[in-house]
Protein backbone atom coordinates (compact mmCIF):
# COMPACT_ATOMS: atom_id res chain seq x y z
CA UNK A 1 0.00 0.00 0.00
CA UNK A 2 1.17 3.29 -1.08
CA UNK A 3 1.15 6.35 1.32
CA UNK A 4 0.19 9.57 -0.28
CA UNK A 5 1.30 13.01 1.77
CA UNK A 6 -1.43 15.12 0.09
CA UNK A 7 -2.56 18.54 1.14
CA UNK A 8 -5.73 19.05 2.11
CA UNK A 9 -6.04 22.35 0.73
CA UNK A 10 -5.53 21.07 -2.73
CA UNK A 11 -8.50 18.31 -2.09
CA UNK A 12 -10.69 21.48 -1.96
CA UNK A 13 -11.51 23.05 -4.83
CA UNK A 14 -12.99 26.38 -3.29
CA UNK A 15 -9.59 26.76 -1.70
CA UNK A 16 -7.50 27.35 -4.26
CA UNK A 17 -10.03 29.53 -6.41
CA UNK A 18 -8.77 32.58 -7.17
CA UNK A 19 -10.96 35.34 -6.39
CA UNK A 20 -12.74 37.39 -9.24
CA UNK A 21 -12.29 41.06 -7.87
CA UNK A 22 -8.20 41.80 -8.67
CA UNK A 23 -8.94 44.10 -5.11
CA UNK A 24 -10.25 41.80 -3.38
CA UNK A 25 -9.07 41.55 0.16
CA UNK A 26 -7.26 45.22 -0.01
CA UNK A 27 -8.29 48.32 1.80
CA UNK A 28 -11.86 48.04 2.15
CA UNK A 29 -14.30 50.90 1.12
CA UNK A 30 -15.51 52.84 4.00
CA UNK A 31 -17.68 55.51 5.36
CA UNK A 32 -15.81 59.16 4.83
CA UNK A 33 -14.91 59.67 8.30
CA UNK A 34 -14.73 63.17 9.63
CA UNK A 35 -10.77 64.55 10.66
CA UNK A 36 -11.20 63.73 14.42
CA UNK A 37 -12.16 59.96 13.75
CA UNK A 38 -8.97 59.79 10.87
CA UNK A 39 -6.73 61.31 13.16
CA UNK A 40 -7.66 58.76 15.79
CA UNK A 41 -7.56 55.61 13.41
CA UNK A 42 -4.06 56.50 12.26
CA UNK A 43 -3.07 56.87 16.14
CA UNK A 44 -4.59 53.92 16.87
CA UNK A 45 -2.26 51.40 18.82
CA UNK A 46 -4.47 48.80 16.91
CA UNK A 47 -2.70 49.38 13.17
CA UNK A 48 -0.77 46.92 11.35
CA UNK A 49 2.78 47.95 12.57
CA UNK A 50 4.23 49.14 8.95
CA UNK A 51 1.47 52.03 8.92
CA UNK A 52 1.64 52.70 12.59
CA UNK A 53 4.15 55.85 12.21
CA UNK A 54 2.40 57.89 9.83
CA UNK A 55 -0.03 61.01 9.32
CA UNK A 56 -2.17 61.26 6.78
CA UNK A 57 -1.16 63.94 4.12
CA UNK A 58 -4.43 63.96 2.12
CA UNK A 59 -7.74 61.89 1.26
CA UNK A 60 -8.83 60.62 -1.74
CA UNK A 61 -12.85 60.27 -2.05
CA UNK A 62 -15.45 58.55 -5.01
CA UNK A 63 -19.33 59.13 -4.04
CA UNK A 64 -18.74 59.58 -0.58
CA UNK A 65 -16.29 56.14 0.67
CA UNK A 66 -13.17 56.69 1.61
CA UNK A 67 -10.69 55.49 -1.68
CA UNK A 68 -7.17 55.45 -0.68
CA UNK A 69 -5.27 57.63 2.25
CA UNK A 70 -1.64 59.56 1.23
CA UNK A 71 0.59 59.04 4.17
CA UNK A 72 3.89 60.53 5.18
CA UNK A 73 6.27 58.72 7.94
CA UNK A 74 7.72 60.01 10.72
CA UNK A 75 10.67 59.55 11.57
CA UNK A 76 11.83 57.30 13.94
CA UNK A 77 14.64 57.21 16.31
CA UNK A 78 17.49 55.51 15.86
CA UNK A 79 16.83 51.87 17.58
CA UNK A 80 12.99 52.57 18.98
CA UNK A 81 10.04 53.64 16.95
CA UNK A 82 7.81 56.81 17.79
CA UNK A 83 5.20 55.44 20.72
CA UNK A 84 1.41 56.36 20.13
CA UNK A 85 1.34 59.02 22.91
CA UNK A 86 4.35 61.00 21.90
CA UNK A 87 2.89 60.59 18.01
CA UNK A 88 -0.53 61.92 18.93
CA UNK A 89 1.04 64.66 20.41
CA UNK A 90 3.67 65.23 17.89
CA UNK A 91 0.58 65.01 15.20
CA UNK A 92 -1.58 67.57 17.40
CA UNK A 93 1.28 70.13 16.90
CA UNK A 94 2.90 71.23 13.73
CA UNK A 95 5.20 73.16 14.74
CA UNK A 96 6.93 70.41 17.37
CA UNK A 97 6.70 67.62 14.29
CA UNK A 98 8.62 70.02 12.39
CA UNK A 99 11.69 70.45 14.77
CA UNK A 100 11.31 66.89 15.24
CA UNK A 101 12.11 66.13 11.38
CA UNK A 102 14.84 68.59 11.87
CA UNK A 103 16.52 66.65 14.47
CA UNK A 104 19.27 63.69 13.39
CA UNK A 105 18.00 59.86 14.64
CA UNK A 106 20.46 59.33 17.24
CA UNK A 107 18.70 62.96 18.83
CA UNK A 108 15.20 61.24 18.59
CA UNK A 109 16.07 58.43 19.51
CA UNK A 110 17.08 59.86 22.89
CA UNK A 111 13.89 61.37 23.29
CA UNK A 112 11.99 58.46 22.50
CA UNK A 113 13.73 56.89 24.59
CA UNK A 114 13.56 59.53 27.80
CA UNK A 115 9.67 59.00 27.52
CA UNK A 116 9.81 55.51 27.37
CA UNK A 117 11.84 54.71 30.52
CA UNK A 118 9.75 56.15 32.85
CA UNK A 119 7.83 53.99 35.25
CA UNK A 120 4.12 56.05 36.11
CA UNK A 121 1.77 56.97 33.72
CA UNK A 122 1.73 60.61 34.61
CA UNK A 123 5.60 61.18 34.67
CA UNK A 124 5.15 59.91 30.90
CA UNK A 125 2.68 62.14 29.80
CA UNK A 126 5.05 65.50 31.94
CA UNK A 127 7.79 64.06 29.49
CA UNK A 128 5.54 63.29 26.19
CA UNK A 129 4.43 67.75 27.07
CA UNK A 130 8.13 68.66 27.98
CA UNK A 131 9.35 67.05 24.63
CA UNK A 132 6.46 69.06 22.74
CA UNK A 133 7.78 71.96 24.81
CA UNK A 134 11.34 72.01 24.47
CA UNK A 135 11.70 70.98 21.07
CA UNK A 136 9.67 73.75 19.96
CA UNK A 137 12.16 76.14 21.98
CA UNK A 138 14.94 74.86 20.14
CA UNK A 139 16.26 72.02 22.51
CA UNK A 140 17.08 69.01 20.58
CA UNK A 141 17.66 66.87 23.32
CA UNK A 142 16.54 66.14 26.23
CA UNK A 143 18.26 67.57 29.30
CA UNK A 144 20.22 65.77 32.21
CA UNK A 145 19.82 63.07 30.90
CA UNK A 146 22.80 59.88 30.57
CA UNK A 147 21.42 58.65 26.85
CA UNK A 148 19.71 55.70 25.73
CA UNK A 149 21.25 52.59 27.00
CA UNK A 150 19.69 50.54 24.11
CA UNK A 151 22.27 51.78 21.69
């Protein structure tokens, strides 16, 4: 007796059935949302990873459903990415996201980093406000502080 090693994917035939629509299983077509709800769904901590430092840049709309969403990155640090808290707030603030482009990685990344070591929830958010703060009056990094010992 012969032993077959079949798959039992391939005994199916719906399973490997290609679908019809080309965009099938991309970005589905949604509601326009108003700017408060966008803002909120591209700071959600719920986004597939690769999207999850980004602002949206512009909308694209057919008959009312949301169509595609332009998004530019921000820029990370060098070894830790931006956290959701210290995005929203860079987001929120135009003038702070600005000096933060400005600044090199190894800078960010020592901000990031500052927020991120703290231990209580409001000594985080005092640092996420101080970096909005002191970026915007020119500091580009963050004060008495011994650097990020993840790099």
């Amino acid at each position: 007796m012969q032993h077959q090693n079949r798959n039992p994917r391939s005994l199916n035939p719906r399973a490997n059935r290609q679908p019809s629509d080309p965009h099938q299983g991309s970005m589905p077509s949604t509601p326009l949302r108003s700017d408060q709800e966008k803002c909120l769904l591209l700071t959600s901590p719920l986004i597939e990873p690769a999207r999850i430092n980004t602002i949206q840049t512009s909308v694209t709309t057919i008959g009312g459903r949301l169509k595609s969403v332009t998004t530019k990155p921000i820029s990370r640090g060098a070894v830790h990415a931006v956290p959701a808290d210290l995005r929203k707030v860079l987001i929120s603030d135009a003038a702070a996201l600005a000096k933060w482009e400005d600044i090199t990685p190894l800078a960010r990344n020592e901000w990031i980093c500052w927020v991120i070591s703290v231990k209580k929830l409001e000594t985080r958010k005092q640092h996420i406000e101080r970096v909005r703060t002191e970026l915007k009056e020119g500091m580009r990094r963050p004060c008495c502080w011994p650097g990020c010992p993840h790099r």
